[in-house]
C-alpha atoms as a PDB file:
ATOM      1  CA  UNK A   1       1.460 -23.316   9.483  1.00  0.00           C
ATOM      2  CA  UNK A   2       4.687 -22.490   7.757  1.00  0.00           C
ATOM      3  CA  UNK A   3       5.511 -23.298   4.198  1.00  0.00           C
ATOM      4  CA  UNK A   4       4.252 -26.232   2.850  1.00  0.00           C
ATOM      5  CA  UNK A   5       6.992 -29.202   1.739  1.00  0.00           C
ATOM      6  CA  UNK A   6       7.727 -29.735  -1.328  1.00  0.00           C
ATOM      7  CA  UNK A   7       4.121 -27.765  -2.856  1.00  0.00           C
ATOM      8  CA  UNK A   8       5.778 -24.020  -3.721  1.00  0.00           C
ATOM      9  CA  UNK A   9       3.452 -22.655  -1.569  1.00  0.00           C
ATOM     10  CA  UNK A  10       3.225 -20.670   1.716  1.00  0.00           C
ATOM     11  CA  UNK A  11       0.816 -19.536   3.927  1.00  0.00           C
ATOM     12  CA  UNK A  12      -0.550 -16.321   3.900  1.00  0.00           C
ATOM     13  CA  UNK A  13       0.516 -15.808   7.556  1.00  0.00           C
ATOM     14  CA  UNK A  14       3.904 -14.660   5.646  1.00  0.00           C
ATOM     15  CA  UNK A  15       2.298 -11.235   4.665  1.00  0.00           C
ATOM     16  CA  UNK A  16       3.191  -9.881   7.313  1.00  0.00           C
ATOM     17  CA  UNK A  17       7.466 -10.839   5.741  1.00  0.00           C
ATOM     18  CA  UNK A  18       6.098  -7.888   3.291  1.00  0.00           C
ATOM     19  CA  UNK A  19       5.497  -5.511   5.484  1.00  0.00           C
ATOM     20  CA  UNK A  20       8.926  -5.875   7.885  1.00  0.00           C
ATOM     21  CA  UNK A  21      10.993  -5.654   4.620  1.00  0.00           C
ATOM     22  CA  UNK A  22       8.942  -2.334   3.451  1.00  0.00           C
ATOM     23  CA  UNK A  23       9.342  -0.882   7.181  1.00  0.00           C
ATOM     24  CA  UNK A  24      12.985  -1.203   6.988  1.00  0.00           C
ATOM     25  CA  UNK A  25      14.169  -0.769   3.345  1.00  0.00           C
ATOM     26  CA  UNK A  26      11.233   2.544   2.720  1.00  0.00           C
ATOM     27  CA  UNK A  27      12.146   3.546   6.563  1.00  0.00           C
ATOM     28  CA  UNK A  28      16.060   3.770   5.293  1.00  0.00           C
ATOM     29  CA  UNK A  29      14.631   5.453   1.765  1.00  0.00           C
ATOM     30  CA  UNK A  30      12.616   7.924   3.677  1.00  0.00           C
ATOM     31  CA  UNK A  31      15.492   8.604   6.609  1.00  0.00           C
ATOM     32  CA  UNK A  32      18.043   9.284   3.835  1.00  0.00           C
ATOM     33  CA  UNK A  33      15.690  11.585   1.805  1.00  0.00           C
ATOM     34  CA  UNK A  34      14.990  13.647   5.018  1.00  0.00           C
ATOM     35  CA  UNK A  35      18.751  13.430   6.092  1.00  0.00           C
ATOM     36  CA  UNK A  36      19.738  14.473   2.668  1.00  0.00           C
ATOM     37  CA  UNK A  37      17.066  17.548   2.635  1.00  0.00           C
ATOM     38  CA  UNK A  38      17.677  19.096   6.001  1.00  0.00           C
ATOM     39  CA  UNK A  39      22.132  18.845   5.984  1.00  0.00           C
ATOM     40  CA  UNK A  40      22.393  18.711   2.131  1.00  0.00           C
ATOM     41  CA  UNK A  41      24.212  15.604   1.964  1.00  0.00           C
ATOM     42  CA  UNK A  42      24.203  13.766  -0.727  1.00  0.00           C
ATOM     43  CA  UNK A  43      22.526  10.164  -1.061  1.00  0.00           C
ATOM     44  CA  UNK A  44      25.067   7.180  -0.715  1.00  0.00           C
ATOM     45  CA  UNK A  45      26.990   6.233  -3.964  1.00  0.00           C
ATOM     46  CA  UNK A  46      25.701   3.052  -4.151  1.00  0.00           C
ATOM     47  CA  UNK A  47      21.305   4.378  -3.670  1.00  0.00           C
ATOM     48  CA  UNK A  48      22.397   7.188  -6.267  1.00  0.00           C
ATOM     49  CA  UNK A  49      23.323   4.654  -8.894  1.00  0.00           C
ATOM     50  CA  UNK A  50      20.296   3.003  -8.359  1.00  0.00           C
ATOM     51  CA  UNK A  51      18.301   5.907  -9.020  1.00  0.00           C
ATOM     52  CA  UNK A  52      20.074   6.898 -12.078  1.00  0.00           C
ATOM     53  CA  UNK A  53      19.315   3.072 -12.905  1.00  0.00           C
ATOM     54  CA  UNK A  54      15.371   3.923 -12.530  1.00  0.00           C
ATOM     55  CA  UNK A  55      15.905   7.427 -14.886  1.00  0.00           C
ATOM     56  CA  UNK A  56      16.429   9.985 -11.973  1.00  0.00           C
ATOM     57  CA  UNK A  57      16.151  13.326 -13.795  1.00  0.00           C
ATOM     58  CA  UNK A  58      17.840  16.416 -13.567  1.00  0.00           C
ATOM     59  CA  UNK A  59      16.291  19.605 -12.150  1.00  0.00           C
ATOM     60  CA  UNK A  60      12.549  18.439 -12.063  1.00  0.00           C
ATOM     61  CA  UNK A  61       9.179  20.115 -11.161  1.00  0.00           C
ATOM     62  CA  UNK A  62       9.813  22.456  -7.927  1.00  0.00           C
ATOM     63  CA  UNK A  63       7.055  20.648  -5.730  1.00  0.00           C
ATOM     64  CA  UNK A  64       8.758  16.643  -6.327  1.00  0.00           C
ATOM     65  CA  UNK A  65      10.661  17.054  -3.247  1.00  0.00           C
ATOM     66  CA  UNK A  66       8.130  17.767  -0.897  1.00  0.00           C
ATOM     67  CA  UNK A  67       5.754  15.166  -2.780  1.00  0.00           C
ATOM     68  CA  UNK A  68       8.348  12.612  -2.811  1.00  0.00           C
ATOM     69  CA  UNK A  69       9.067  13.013   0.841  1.00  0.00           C
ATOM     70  CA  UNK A  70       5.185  12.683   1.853  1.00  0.00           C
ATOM     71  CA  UNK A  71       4.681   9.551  -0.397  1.00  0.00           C
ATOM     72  CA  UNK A  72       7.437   7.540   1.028  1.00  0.00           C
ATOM     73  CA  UNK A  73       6.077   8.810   4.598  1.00  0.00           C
ATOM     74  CA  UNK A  74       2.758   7.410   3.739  1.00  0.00           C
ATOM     75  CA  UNK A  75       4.601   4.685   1.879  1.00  0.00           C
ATOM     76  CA  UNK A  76       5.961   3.596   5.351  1.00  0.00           C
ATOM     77  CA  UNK A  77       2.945   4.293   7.654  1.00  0.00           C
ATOM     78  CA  UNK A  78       1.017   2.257   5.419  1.00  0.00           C
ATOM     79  CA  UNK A  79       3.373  -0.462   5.754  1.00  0.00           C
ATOM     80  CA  UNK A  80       3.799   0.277  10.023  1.00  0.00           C
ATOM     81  CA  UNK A  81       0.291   0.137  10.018  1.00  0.00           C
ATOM     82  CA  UNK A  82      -0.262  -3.027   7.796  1.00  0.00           C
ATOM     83  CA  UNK A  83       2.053  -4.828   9.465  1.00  0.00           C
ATOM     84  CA  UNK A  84       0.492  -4.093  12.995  1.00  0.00           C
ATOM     85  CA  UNK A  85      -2.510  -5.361  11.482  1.00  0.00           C
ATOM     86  CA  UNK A  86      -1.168  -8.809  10.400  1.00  0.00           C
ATOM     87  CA  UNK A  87       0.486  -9.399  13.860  1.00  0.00           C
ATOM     88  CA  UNK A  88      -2.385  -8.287  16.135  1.00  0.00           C
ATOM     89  CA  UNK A  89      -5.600  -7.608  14.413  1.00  0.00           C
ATOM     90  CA  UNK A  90      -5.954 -10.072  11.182  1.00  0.00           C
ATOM     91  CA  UNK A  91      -6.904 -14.352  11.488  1.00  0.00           C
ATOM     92  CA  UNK A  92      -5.885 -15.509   8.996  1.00  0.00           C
ATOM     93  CA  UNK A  93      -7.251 -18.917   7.208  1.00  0.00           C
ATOM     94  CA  UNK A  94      -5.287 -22.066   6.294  1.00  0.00           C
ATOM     95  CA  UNK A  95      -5.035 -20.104   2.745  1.00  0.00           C
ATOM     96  CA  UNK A  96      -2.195 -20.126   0.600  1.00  0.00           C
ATOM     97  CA  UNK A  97      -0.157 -18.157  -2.235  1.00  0.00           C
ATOM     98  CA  UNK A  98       2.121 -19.584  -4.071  1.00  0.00           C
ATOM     99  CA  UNK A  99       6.419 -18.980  -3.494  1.00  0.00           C
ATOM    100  CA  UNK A 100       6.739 -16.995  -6.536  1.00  0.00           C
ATOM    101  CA  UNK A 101       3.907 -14.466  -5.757  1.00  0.00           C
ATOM    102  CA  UNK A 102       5.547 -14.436  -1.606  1.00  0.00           C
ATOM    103  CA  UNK A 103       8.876 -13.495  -3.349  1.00  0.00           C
ATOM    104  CA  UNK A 104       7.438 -11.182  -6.188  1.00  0.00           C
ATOM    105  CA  UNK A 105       5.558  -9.259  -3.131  1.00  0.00           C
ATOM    106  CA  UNK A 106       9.018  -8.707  -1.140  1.00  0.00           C
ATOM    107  CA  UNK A 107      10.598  -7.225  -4.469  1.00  0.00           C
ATOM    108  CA  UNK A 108       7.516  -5.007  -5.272  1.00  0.00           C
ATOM    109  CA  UNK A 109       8.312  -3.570  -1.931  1.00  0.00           C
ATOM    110  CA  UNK A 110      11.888  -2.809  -2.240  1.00  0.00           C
ATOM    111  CA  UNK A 111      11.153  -1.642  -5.862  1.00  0.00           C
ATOM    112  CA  UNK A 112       8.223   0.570  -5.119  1.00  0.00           C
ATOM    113  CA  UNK A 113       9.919   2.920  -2.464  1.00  0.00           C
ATOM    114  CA  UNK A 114      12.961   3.361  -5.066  1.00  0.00           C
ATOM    115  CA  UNK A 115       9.960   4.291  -7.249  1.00  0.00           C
ATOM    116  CA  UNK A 116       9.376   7.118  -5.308  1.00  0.00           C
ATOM    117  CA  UNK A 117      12.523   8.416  -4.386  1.00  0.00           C
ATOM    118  CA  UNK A 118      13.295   8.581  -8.309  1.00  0.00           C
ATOM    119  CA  UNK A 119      11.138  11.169  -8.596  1.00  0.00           C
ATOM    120  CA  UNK A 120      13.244  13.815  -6.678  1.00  0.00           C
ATOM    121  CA  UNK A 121      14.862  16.279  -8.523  1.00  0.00           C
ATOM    122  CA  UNK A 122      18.707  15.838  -8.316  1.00  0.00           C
ATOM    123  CA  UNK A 123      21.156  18.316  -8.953  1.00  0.00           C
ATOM    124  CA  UNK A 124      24.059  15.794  -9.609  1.00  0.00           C
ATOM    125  CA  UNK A 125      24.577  13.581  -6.173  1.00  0.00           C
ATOM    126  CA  UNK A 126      22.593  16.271  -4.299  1.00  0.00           C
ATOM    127  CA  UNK A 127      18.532  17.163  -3.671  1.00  0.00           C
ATOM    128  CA  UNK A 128      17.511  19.141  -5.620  1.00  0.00           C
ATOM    129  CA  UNK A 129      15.375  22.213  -3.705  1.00  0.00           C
ATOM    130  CA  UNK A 130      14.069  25.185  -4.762  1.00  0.00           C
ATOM    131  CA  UNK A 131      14.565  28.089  -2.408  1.00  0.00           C
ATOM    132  CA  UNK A 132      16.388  27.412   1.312  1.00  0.00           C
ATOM    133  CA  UNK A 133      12.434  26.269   2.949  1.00  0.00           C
ATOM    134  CA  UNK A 134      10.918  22.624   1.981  1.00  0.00           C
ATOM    135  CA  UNK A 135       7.192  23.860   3.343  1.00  0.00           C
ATOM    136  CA  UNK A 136       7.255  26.725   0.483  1.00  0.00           C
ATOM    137  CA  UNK A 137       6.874  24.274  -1.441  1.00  0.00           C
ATOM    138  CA  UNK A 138       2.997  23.012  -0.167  1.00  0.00           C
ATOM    139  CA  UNK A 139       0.465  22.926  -2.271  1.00  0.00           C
ATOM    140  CA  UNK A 140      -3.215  22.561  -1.891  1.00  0.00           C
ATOM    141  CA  UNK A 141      -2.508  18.621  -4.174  1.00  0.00           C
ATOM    142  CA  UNK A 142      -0.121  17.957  -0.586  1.00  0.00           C
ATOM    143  CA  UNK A 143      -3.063  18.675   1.665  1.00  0.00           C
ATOM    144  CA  UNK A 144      -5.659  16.702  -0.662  1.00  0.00           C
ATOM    145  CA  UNK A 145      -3.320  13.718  -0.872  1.00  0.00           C
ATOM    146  CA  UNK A 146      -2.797  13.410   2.963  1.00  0.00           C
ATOM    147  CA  UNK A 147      -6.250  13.783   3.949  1.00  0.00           C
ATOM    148  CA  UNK A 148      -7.468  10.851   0.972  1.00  0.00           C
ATOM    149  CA  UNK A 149      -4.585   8.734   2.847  1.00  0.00           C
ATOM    150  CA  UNK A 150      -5.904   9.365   6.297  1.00  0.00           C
ATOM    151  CA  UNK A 151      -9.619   8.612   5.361  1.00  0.00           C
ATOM    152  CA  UNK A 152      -8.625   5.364   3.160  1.00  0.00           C
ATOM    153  CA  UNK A 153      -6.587   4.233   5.529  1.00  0.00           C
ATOM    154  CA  UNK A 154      -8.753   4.312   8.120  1.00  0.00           C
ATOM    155  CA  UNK A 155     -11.760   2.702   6.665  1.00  0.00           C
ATOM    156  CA  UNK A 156      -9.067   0.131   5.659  1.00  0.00           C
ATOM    157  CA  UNK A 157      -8.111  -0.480   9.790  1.00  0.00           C
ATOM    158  CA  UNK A 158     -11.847  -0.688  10.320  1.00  0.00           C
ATOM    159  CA  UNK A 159     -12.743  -3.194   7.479  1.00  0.00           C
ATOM    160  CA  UNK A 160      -9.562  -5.446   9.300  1.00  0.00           C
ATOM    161  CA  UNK A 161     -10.677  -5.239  12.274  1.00  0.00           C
ATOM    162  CA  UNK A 162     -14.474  -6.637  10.931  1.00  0.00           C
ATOM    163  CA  UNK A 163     -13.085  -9.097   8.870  1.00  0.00           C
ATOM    164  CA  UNK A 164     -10.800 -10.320  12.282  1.00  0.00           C
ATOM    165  CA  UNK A 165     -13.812  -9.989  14.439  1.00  0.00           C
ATOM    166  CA  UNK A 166     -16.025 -12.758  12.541  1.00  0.00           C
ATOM    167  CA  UNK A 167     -13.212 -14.983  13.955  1.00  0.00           C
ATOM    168  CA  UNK A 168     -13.245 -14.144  17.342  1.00  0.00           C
ATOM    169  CA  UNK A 169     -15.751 -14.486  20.515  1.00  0.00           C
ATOM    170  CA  UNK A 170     -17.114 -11.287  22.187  1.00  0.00           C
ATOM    171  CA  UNK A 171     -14.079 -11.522  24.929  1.00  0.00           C
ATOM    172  CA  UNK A 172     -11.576 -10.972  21.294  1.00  0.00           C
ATOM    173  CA  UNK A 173     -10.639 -14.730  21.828  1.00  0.00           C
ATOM    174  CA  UNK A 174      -9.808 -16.576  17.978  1.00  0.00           C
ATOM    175  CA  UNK A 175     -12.621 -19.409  18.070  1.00  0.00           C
ATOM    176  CA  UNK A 176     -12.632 -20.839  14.220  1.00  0.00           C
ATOM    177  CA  UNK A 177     -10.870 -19.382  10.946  1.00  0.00           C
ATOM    178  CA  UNK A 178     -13.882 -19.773   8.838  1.00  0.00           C
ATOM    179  CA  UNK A 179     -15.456 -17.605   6.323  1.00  0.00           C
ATOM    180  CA  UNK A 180     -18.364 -15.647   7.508  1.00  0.00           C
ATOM    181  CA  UNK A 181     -20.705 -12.866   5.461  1.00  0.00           C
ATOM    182  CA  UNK A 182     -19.234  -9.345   6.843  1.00  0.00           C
ATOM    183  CA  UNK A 183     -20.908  -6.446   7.745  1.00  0.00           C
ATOM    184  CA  UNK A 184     -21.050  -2.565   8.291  1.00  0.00           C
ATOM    185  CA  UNK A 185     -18.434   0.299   6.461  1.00  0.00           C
ATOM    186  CA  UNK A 186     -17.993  -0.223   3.409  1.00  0.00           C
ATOM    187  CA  UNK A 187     -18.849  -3.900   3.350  1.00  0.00           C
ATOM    188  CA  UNK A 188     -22.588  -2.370   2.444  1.00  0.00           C
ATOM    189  CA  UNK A 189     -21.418  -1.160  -0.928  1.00  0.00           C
ATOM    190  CA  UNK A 190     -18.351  -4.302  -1.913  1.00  0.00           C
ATOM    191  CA  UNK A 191     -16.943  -7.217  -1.156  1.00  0.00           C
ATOM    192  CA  UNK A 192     -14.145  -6.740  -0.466  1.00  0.00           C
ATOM    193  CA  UNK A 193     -13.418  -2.765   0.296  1.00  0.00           C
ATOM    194  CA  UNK A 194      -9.899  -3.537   1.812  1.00  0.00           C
ATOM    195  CA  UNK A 195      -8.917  -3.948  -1.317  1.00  0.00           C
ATOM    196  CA  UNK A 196     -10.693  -0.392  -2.596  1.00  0.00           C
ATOM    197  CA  UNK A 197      -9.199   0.932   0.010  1.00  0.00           C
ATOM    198  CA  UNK A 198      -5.606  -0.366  -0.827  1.00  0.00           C
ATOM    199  CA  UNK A 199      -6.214   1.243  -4.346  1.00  0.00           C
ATOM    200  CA  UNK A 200      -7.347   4.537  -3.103  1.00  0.00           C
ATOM    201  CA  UNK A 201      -4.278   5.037  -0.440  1.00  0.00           C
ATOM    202  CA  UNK A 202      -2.445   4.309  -3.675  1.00  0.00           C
ATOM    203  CA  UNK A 203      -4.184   7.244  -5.253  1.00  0.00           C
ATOM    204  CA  UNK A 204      -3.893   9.387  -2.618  1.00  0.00           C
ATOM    205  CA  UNK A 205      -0.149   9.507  -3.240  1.00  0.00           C
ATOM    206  CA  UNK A 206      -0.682   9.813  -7.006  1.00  0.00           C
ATOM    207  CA  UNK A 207      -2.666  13.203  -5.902  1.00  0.00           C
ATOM    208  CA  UNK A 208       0.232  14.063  -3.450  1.00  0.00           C
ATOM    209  CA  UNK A 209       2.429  13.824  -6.643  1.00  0.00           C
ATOM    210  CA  UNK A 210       0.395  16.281  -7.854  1.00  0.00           C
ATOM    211  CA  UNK A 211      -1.701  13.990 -10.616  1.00  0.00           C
ATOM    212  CA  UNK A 212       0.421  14.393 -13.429  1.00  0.00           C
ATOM    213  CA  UNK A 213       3.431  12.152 -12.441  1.00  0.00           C
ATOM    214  CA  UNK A 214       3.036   9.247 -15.070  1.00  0.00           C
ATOM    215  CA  UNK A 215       5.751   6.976 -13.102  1.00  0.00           C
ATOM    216  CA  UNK A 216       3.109   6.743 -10.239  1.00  0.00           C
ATOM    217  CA  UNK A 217       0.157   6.413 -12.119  1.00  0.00           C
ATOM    218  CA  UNK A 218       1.219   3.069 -13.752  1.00  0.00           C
ATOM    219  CA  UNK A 219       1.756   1.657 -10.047  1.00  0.00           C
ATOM    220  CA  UNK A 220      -1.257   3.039  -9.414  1.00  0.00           C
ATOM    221  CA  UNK A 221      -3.196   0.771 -12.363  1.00  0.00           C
ATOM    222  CA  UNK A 222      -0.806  -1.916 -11.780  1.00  0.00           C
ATOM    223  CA  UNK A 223      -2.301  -1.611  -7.975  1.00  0.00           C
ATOM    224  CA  UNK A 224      -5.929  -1.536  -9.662  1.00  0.00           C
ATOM    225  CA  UNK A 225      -5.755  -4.463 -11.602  1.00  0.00           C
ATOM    226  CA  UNK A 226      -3.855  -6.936  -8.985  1.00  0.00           C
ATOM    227  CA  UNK A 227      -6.704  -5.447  -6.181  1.00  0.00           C
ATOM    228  CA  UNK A 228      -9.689  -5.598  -8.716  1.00  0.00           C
ATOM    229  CA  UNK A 229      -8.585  -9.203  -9.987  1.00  0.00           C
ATOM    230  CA  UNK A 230      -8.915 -10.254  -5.704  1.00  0.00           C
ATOM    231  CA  UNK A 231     -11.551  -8.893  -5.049  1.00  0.00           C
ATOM    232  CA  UNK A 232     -13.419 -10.358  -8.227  1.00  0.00           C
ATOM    233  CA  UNK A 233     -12.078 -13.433  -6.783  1.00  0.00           C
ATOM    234  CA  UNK A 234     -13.587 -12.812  -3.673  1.00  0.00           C
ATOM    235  CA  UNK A 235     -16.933 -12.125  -4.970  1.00  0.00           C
ATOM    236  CA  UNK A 236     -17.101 -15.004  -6.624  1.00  0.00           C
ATOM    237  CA  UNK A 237     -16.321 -17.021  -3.455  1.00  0.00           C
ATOM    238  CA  UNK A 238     -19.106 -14.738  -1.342  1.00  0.00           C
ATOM    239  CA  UNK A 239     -21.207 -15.682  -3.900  1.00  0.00           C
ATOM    240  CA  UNK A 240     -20.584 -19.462  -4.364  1.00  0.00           C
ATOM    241  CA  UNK A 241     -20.530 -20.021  -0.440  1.00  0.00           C
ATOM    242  CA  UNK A 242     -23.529 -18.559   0.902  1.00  0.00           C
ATOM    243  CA  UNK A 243     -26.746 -18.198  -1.065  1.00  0.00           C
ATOM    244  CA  UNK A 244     -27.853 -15.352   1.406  1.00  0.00           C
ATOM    245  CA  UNK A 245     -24.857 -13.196   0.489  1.00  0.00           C
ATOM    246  CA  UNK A 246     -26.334  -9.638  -0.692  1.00  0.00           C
ATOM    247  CA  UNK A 247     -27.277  -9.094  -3.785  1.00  0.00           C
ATOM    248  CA  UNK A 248     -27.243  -5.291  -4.156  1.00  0.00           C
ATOM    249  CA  UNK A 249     -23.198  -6.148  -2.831  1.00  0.00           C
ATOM    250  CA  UNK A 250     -20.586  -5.525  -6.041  1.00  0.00           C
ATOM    251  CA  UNK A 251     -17.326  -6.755  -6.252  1.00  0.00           C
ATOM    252  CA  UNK A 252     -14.656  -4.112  -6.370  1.00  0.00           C
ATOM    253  CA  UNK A 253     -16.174  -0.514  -7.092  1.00  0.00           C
ATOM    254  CA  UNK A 254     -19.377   0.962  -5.540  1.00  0.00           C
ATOM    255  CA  UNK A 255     -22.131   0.702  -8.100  1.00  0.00           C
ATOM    256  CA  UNK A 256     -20.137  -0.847 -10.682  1.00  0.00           C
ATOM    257  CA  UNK A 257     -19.154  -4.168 -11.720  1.00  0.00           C
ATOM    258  CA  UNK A 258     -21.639  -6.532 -10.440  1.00  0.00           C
ATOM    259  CA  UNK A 259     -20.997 -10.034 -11.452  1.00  0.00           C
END
């Protein structure tokens, strides 16, 4: 199913748009960050203004380099890896979202990775690096953030792949797109722990930023609130659907927010 005539709505099927456009535009954002770190080039005229446009700073904290470069990796992983998902592992319903929230989502992608790249310290056009070697920069925040990324991440995968296997037959074959009650990972704790798991990669980054960078932390709530608001909605569904559906189960956060 495609978009639906006339209704200003589109099936969710079109995630995966979100993804492509984030592959691309944060792989170009991350190439030209790297490119611009290891010859010394400076970024295009055009991606420069848009940074000052965003408040690019002069001279910031010696570690934003490094942090900035790791974030938009992970940025872009995340988005490789969610759009594998959408193509090969998710089954998707006959659900919807409306045209403004499909277009809103390609923009938050394109905006998000300029998010991150505003945070490196420019010395006019240029990158900004303390000392000649990028890895003296490391911290132990760097090696925190990447290992909360890998481990969110990959409960993330797994809770896909259970959500795509209630669709499927034992030989992987799609046999119905209904809703069934998952199971297993962190399915014992919430309903819907894709979605805590979107919010924590999201934190992991904030950590790889080395928790103090404000910029990051209000994606990171806006992140929280969109996710929490799902998964509430989720719930809710679970709830109304099938009368079995576990009651010790909460909606977003483990051990919190029952409803």
């Amino acid at each position: 199913m495609a978009a639906l005539p006339n209704s200003g709505l589109v099936t969710r099927r079109y995630f995966s748009h979100f993804y492509i456009i984030s592959v691309l535009w944060n792989g170009f954002l991350l190439w030209s960050l790297t490119h611009s770190l290891v010859t010394g080039a400076p970024f295009p005229n055009w991606l420069h203004g848009l940074l000052r446009i965003l408040g690019t700073a002069q001279f910031r904290g010696g570690e934003l380099a490094l942090s900035a470069l790791l974030v938009l990796a992970f940025l872009w992983l995340h988005s490789l890896r969610r759009l594998f998902e959408c193509l090969f592992v998710s089954v998707f319903s006959n659900a919807v979202i409306h045209v403004v929230q499909y277009w809103f989502g390609l923009v938050y992608y394109i905006l998000v990775g300029l998010t991150v790249l505003s945070q490196v310290p420019m010395d006019g056009g240029n990158v900004y690096v303390i000392g000649k070697n990028l890895l003296m920069q490391a911290r132990w925040f760097h090696i925190l953030g990447m290992m909360m990324f890998i481990w969110s991440s990959a409960h993330q995968y797994k809770c896909h792949v259970i959500l795509s296997n209630l669709r499927k037959n034992k030989a992987g074959v799609v046999i119905h797109c209904n809703h069934r009650i998952p199971f297993g990972d962190w399915f014992e704790y919430v309903s819907s722990p894709n979605y805590l798991a979107e919010l924590m990669i999201y934190i992991s980054m904030a950590v790889t930023f080395g928790f103090y960078n404000l910029t990051w932390w209000l994606v990171v709530m806006y992140v929280f609130f969109s996710q929490a608001l799902s998964a509430f909605l989720s719930h809710k569904f679970y709830k109304s659907k099938f009368i079995s559906y576990p009651k010790h189960r909460k909606a977003f956060l483990p051990f919190l927010l029952n409803t």
